[in-house]
C-alpha atoms as a PDB file:
ATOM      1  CA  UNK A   1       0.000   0.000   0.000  1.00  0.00           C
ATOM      2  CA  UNK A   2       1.106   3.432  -0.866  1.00  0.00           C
ATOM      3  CA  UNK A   3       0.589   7.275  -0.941  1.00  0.00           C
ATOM      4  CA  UNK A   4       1.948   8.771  -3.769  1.00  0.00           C
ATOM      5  CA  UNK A   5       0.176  12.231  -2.377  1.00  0.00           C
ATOM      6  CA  UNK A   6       2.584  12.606   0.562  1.00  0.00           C
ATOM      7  CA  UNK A   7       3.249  15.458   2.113  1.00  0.00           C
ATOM      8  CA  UNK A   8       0.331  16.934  -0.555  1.00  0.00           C
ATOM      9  CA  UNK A   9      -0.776  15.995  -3.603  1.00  0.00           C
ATOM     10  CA  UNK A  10       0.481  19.626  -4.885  1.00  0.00           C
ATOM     11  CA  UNK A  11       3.679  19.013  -3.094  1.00  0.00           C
ATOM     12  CA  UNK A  12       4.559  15.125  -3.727  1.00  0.00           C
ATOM     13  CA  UNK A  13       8.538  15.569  -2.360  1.00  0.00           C
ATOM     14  CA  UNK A  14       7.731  12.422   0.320  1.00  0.00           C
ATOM     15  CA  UNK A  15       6.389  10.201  -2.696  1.00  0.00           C
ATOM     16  CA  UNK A  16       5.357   7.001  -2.393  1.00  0.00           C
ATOM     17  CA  UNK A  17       5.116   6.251   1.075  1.00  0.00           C
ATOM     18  CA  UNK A  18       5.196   2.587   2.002  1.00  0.00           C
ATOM     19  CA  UNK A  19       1.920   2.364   3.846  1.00  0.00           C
ATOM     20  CA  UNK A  20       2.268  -1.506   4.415  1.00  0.00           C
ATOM     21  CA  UNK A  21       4.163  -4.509   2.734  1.00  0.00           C
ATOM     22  CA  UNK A  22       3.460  -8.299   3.078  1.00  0.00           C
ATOM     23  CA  UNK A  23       4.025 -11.703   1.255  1.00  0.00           C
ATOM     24  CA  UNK A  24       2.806 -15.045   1.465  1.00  0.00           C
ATOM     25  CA  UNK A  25      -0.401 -14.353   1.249  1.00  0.00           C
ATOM     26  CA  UNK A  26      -3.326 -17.201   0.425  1.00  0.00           C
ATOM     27  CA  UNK A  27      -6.458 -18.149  -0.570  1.00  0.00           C
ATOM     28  CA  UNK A  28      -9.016 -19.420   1.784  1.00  0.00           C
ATOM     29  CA  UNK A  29     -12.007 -21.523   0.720  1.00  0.00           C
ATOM     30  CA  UNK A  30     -14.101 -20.925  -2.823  1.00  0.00           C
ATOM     31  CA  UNK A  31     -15.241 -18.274  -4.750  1.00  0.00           C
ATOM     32  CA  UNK A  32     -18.118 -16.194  -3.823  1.00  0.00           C
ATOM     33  CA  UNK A  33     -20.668 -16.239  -6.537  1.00  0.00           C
ATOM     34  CA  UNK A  34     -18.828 -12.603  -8.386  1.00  0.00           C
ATOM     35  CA  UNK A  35     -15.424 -15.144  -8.423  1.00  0.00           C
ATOM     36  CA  UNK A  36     -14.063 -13.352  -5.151  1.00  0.00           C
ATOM     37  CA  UNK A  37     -11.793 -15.110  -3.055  1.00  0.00           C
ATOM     38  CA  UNK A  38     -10.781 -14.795   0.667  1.00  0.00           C
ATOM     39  CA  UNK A  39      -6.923 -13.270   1.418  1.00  0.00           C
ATOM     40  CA  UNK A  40      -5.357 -14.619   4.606  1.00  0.00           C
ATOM     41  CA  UNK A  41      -1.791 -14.215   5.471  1.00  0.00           C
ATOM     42  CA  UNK A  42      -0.153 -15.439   9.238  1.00  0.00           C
ATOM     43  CA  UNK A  43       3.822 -14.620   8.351  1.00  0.00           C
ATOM     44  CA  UNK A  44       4.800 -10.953   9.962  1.00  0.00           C
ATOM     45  CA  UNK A  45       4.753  -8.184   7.275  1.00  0.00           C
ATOM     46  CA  UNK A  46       7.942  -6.825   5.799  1.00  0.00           C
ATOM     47  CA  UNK A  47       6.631  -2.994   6.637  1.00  0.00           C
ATOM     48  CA  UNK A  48       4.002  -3.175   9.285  1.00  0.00           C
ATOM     49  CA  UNK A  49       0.831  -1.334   8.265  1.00  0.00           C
ATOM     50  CA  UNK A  50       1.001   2.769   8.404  1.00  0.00           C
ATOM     51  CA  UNK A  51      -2.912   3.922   8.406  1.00  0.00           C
ATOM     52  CA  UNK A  52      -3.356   6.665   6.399  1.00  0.00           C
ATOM     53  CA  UNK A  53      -3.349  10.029   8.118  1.00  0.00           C
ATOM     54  CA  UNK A  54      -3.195  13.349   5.585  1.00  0.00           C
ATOM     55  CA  UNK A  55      -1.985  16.102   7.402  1.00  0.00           C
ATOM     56  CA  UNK A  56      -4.504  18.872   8.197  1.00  0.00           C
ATOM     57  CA  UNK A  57      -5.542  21.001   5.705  1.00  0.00           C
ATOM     58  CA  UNK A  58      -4.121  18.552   2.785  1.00  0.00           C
ATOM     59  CA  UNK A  59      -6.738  17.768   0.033  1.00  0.00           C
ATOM     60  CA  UNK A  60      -7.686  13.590   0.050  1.00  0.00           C
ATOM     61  CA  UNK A  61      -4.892  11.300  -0.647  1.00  0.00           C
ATOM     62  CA  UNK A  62      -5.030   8.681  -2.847  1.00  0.00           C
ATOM     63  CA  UNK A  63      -4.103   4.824  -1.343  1.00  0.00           C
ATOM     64  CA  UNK A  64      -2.709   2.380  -3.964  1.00  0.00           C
ATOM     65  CA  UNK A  65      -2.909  -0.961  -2.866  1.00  0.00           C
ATOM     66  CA  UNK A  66      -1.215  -3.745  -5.673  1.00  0.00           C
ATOM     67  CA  UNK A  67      -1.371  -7.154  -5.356  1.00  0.00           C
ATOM     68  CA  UNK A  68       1.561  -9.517  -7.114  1.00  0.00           C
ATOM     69  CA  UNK A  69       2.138 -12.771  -7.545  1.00  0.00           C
ATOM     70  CA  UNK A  70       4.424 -13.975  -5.482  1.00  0.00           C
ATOM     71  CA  UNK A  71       7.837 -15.845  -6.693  1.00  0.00           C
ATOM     72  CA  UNK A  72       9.876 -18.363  -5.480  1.00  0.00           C
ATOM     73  CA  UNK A  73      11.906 -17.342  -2.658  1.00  0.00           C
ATOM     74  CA  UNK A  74      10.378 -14.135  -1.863  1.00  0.00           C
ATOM     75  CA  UNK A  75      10.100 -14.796   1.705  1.00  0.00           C
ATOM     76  CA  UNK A  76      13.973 -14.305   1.729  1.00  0.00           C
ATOM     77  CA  UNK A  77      13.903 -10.930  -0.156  1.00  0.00           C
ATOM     78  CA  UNK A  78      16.406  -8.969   0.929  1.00  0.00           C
ATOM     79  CA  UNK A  79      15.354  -5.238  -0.647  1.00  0.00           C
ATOM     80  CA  UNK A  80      13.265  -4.167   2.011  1.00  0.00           C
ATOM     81  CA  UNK A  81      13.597  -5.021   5.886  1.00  0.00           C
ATOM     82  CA  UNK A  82      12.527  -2.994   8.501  1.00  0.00           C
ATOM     83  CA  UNK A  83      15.610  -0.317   8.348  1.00  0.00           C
ATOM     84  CA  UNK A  84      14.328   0.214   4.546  1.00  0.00           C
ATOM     85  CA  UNK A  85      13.026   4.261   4.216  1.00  0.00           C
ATOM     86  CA  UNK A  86       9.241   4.432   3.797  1.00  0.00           C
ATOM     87  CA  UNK A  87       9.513   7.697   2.094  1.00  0.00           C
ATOM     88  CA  UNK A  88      10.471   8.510  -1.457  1.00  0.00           C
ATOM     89  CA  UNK A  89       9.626   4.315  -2.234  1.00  0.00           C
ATOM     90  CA  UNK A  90      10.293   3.264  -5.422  1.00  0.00           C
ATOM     91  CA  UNK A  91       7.813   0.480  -6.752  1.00  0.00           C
ATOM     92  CA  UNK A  92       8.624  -0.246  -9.783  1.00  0.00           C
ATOM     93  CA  UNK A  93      12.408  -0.809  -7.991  1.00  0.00           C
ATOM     94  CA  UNK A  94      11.140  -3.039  -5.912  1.00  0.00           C
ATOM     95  CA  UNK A  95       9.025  -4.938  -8.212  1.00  0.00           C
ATOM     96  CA  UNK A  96      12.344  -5.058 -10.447  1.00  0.00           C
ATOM     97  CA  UNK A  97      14.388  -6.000  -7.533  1.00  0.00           C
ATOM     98  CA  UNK A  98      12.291  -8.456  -6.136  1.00  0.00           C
ATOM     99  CA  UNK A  99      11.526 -10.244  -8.801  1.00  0.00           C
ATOM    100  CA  UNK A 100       7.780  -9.441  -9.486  1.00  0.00           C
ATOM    101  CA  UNK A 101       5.803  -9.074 -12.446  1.00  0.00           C
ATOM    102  CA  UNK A 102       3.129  -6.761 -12.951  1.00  0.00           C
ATOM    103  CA  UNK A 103       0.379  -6.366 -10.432  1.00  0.00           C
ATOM    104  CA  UNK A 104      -2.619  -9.187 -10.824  1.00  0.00           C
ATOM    105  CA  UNK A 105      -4.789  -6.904  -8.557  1.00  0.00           C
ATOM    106  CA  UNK A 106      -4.678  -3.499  -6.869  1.00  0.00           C
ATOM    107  CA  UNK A 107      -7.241  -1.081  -5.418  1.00  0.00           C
ATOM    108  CA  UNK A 108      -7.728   2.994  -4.900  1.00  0.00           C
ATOM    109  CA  UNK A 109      -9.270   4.867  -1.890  1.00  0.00           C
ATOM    110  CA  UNK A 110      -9.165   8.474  -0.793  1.00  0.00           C
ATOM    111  CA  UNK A 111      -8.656   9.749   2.987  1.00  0.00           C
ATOM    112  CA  UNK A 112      -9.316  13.636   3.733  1.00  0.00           C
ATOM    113  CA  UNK A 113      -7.544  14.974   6.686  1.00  0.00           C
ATOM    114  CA  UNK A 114      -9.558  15.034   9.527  1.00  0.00           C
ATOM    115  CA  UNK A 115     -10.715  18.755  10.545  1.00  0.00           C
END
């Protein structure tokens, strides 16, 4: 998950943050009658989840959350550990890096600053 609106979406010097990061991820039972399936995961996340949180008077950010298939080994990825900058995060790096290929699923939401 990422902000690519940090500090503002006028002022984008912070861009991306690294909101959260996790692998191993699985299914969980059948599809729901759209074809939905059920994410779990139960390994600890490579960048522990950052809720979103737009400074005050900052217009909505957007939230980019991608979803990759993971490859062999990735468990042992060495690009990002818990040292690893959340600002200024480089995703198409890390998918580069890591091995990934493009994202098989993502998602958008906004968050306003709270007044």
């Amino acid at each position: 998950m990422i902000d690519p609106d940090a500090p503002s979406p006028p002022n984008r010097t912070w861009a991306d943050v690294r909101h959260f990061l996790c692998g191993s991820y699985s299914y969980v039972g059948d599809s729901d009658p759209l074809g939905f399936q059920q994410l779990v995961n139960k390994t600890p996340a490579i960048s522990e989840y950052l809720p979103p949180s737009p400074p005050n008077g900052s217009v909505p950010h957007r939230y980019i959350l991608l979803l990759y298939e993971q490859p062999k080994g990735f468990k042992k990825q060495k690009v990002v550990d818990e040292d690893t900058p959340r600002r200024r995060w480089n995703t198409t790096e890390f998918e580069h890096k890591a091995n990934l290929s493009a994202p098989i699923g993502g998602s958008i939401f906004f968050v306003a600053a709270e007044e």
